[in-house]
C-alpha atoms as a PDB file:
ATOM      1  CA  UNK A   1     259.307 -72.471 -46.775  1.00  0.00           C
ATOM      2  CA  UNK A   2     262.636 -71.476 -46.199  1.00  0.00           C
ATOM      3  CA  UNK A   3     263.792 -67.955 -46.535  1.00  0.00           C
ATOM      4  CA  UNK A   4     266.499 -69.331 -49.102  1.00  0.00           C
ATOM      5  CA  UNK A   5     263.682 -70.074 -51.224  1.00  0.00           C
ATOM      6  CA  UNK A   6     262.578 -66.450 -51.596  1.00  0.00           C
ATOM      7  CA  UNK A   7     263.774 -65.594 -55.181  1.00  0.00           C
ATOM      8  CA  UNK A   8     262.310 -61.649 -55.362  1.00  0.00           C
ATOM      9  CA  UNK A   9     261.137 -59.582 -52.364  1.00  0.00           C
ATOM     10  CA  UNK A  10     260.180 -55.904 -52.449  1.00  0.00           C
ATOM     11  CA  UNK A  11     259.128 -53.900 -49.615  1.00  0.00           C
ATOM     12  CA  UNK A  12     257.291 -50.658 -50.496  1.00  0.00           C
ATOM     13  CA  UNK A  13     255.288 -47.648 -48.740  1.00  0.00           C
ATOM     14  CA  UNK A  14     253.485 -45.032 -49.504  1.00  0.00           C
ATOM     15  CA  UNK A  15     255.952 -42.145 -51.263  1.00  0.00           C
ATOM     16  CA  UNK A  16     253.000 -39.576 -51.955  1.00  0.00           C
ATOM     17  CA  UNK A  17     253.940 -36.891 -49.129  1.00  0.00           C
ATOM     18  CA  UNK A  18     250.599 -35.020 -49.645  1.00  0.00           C
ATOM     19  CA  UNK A  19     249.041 -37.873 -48.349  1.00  0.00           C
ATOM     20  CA  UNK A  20     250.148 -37.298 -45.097  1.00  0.00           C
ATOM     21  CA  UNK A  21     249.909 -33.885 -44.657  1.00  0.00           C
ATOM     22  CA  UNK A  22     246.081 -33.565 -43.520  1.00  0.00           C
ATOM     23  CA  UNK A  23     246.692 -36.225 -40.563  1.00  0.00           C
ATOM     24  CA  UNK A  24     249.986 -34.323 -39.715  1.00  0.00           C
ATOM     25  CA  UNK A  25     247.998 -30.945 -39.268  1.00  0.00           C
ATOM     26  CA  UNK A  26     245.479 -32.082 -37.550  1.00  0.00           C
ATOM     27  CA  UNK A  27     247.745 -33.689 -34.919  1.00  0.00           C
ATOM     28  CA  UNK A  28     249.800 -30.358 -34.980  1.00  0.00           C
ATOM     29  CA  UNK A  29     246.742 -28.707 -34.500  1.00  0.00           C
ATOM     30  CA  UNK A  30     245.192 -31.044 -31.696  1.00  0.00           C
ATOM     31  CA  UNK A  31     249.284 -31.010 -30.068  1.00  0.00           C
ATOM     32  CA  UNK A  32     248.573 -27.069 -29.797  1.00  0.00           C
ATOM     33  CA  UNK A  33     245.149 -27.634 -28.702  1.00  0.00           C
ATOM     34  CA  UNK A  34     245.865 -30.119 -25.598  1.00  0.00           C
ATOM     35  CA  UNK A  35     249.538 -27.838 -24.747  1.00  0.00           C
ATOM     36  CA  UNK A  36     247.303 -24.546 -25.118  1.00  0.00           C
ATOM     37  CA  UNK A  37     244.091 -25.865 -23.081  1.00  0.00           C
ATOM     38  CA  UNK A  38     245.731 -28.356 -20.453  1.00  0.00           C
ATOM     39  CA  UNK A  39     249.182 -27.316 -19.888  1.00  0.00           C
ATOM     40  CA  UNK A  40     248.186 -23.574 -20.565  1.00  0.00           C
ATOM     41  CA  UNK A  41     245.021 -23.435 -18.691  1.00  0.00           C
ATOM     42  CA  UNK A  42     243.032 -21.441 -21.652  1.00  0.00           C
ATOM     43  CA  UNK A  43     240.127 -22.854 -23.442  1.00  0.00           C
ATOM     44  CA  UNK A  44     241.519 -24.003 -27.106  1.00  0.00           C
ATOM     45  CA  UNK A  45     238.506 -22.216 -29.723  1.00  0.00           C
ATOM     46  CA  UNK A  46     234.925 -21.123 -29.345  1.00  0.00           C
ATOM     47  CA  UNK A  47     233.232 -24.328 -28.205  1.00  0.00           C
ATOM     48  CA  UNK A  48     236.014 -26.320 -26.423  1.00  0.00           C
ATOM     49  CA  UNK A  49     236.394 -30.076 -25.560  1.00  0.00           C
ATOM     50  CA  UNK A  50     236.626 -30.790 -22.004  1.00  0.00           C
ATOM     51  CA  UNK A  51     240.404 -31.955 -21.292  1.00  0.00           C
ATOM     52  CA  UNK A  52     239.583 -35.744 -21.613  1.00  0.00           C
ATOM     53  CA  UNK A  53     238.219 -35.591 -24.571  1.00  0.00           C
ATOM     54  CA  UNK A  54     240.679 -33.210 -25.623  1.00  0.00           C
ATOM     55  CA  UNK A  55     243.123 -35.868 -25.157  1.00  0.00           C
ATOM     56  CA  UNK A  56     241.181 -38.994 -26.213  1.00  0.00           C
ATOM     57  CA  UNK A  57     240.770 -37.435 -29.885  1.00  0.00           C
ATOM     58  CA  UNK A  58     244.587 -36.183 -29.901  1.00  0.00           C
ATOM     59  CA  UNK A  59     245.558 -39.721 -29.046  1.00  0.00           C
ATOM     60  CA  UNK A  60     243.392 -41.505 -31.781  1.00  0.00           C
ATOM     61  CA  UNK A  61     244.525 -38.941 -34.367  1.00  0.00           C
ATOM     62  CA  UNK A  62     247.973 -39.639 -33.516  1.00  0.00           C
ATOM     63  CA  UNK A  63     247.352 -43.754 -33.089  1.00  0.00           C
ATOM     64  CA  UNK A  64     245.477 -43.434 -36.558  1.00  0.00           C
ATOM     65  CA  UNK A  65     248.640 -40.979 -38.377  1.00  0.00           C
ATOM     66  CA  UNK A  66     250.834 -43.862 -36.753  1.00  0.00           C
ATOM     67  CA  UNK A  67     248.672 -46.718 -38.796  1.00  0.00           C
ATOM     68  CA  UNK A  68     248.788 -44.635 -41.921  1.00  0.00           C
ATOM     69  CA  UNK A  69     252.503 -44.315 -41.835  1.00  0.00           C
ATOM     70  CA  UNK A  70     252.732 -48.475 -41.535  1.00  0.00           C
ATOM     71  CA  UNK A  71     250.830 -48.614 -44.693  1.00  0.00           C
ATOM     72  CA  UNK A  72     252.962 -51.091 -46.830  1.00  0.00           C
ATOM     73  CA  UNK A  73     253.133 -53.739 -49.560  1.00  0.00           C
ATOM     74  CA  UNK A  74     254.790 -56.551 -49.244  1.00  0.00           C
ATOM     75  CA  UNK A  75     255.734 -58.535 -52.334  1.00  0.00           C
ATOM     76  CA  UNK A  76     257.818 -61.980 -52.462  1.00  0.00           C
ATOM     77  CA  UNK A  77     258.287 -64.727 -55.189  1.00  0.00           C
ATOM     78  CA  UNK A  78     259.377 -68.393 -54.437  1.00  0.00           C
ATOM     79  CA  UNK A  79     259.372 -71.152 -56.090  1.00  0.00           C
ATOM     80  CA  UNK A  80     255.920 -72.465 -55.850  1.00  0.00           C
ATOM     81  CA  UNK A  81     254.019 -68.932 -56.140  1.00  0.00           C
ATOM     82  CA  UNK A  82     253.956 -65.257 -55.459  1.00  0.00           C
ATOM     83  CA  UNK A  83     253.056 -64.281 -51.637  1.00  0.00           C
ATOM     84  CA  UNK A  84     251.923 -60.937 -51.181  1.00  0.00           C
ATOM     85  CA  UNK A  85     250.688 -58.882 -48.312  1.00  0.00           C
ATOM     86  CA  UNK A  86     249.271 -55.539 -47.688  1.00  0.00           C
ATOM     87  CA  UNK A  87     249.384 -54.595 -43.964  1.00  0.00           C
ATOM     88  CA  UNK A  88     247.571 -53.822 -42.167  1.00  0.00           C
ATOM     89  CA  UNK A  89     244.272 -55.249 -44.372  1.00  0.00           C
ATOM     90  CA  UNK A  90     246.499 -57.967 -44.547  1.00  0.00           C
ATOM     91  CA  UNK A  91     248.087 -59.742 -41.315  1.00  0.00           C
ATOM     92  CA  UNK A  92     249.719 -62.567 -43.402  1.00  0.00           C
ATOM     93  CA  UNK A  93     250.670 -63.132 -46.761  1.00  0.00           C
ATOM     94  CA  UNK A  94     248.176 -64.173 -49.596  1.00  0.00           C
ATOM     95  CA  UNK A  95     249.495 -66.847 -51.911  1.00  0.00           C
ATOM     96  CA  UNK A  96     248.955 -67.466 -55.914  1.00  0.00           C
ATOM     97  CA  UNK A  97     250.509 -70.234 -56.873  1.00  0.00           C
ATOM     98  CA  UNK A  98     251.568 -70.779 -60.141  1.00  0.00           C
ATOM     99  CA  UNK A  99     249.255 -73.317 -61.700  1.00  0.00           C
ATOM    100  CA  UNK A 100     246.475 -70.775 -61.035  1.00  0.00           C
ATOM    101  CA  UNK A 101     247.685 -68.417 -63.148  1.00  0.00           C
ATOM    102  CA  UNK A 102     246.860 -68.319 -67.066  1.00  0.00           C
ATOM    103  CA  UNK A 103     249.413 -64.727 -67.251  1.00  0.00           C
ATOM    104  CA  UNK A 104     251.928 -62.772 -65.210  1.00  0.00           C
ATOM    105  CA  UNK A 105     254.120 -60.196 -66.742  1.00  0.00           C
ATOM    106  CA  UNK A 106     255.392 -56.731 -65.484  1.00  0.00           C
ATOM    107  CA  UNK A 107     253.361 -53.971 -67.197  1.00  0.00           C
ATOM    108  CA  UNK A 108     252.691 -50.305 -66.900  1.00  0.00           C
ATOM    109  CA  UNK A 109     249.693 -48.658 -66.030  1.00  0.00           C
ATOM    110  CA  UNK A 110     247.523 -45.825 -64.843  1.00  0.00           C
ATOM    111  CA  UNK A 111     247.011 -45.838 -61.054  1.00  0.00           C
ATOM    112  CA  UNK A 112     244.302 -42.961 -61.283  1.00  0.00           C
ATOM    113  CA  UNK A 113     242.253 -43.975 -64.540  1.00  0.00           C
ATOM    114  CA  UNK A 114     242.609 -47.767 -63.816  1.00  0.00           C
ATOM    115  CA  UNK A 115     241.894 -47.956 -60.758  1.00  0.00           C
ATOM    116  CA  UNK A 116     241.076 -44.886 -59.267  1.00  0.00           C
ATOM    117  CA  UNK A 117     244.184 -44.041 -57.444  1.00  0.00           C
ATOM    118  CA  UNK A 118     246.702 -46.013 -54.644  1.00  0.00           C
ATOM    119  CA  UNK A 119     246.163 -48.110 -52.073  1.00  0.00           C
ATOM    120  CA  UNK A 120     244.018 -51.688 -51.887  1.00  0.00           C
ATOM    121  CA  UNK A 121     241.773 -50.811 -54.863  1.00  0.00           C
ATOM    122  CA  UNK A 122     239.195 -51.989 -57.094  1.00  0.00           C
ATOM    123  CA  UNK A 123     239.556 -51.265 -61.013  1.00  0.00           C
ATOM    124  CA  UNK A 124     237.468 -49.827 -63.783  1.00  0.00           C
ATOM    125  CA  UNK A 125     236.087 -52.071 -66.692  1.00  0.00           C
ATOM    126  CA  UNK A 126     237.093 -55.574 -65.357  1.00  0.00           C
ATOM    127  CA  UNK A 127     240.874 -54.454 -64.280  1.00  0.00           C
ATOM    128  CA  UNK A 128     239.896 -56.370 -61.395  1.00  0.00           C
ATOM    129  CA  UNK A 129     242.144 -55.897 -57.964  1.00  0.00           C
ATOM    130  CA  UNK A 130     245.582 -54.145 -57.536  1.00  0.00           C
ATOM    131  CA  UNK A 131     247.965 -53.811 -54.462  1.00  0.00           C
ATOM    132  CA  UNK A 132     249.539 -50.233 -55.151  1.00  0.00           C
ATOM    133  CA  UNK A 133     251.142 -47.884 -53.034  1.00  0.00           C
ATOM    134  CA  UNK A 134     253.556 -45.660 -55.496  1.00  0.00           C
ATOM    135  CA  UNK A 135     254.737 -45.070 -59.104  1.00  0.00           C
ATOM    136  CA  UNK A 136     252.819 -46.624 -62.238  1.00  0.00           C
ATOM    137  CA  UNK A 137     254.397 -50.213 -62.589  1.00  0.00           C
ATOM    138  CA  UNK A 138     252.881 -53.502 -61.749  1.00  0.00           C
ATOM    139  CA  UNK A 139     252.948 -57.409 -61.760  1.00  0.00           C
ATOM    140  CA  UNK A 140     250.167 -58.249 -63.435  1.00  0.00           C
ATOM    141  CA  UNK A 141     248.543 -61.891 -62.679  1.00  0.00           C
ATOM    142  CA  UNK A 142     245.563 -63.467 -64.396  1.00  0.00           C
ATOM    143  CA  UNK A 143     243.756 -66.274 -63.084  1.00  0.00           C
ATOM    144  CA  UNK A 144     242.210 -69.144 -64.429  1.00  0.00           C
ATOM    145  CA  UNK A 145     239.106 -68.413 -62.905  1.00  0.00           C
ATOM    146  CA  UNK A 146     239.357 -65.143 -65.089  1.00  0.00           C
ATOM    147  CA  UNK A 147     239.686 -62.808 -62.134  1.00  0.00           C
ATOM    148  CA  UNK A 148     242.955 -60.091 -62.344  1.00  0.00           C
ATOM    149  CA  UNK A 149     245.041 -58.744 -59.107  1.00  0.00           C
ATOM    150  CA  UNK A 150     248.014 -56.298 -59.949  1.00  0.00           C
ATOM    151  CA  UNK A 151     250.908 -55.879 -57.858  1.00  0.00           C
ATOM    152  CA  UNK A 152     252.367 -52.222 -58.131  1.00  0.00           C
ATOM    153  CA  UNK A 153     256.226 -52.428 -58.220  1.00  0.00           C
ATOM    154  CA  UNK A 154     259.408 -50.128 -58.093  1.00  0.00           C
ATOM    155  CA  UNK A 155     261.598 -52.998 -59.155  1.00  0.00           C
ATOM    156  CA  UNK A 156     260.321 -53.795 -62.604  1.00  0.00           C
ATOM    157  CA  UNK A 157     263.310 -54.583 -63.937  1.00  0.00           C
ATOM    158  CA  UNK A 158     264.700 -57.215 -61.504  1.00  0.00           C
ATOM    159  CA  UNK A 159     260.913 -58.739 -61.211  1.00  0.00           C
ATOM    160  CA  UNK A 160     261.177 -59.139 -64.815  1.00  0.00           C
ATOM    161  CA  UNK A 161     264.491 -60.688 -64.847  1.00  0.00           C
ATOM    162  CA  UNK A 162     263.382 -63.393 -61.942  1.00  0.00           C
ATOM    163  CA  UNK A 163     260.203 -64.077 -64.123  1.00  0.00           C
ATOM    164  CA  UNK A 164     262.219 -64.752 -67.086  1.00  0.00           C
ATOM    165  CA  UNK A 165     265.037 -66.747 -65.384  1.00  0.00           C
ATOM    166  CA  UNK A 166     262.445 -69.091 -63.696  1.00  0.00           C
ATOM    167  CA  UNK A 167     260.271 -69.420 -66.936  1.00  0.00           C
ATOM    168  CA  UNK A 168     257.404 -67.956 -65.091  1.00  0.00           C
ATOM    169  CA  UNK A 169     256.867 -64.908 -67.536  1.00  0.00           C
ATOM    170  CA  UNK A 170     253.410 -65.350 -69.060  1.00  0.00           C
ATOM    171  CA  UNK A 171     251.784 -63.195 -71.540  1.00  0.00           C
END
């Protein structure tokens, strides 16, 4: 495919600041810790780490904050289907294609009551799948093979406007 045929894209991350903040303090906390300990020469608490391990955990805290702040949800229609990918769980896109889909519209929904919150999730009551990382919008595609995967979305309105203009809005 060529990038010409790319009729919607949306690139998203996670906007819930909160979710961040418990990696951020530990790393703050670990930052004081190996500055305090190492470069200070004073044990850091009650029961310190040696120095190496000191720095081994600061550096996977910070390689794992790092990760969390690359969370994001890729979303792109063409012509023959809707590509979709949620790195890092996802390294390359997943593709629908059209004929497999019995319904796609934009809807709205309840992250936390459907499906339990944000993130690569699993619904309640046969919701089946959803891609979500912020607000409380969503493509929503139903397969033939009766299975359901929603795509969470801060561009409703122009996704809804490509589906219509391409006669692919299904409900």
């Amino acid at each position: 495919m060529m990038k010409a045929d790319i009729l919607f894209s949306e690139h998203q991350r996670f906007k819930q600041w909160w979710f961040l903040m418990f990696p951020i303090g530990i790393n703050i906390l670990l930052l004081i810790g190996v500055f305090y300990q190492i470069i200070g020469g004073k044990q850091f608490g009650d029961k310190p780490m040696s120095n190496e391990e000191l720095v081994i955990t600061t550096g996977i805290s910070i390689l794992f904050t790092i990760l969390l702040l690359n969370f994001r949800l890729d979303t792109q229609i063409k012509n023959d289907g809707i590509y979709v990918r949620f790195f890092p769980f996802h390294l390359r896109y997943k593709f629908y294609p059209w004929e497999e889909l019995t319904k796609c519209y934009v809807r709205q929904y309840s992250p936390i009551a459907e499906y339990g919150g944000w993130g690569l999730r699993y619904g309640f009551f046969g919701k089946g799948k959803a891609y979500n990382v912020s607000g409380n919008k969503g493509l929503q595609l139903e397969f033939k093979n009766n299975k359901k995967l929603l795509i969470g979305t801060n561009k409703q309105e122009e996704l809804n406007q490509i589906l219509y203009k391409t006669e692919k809005y299904m409900e």
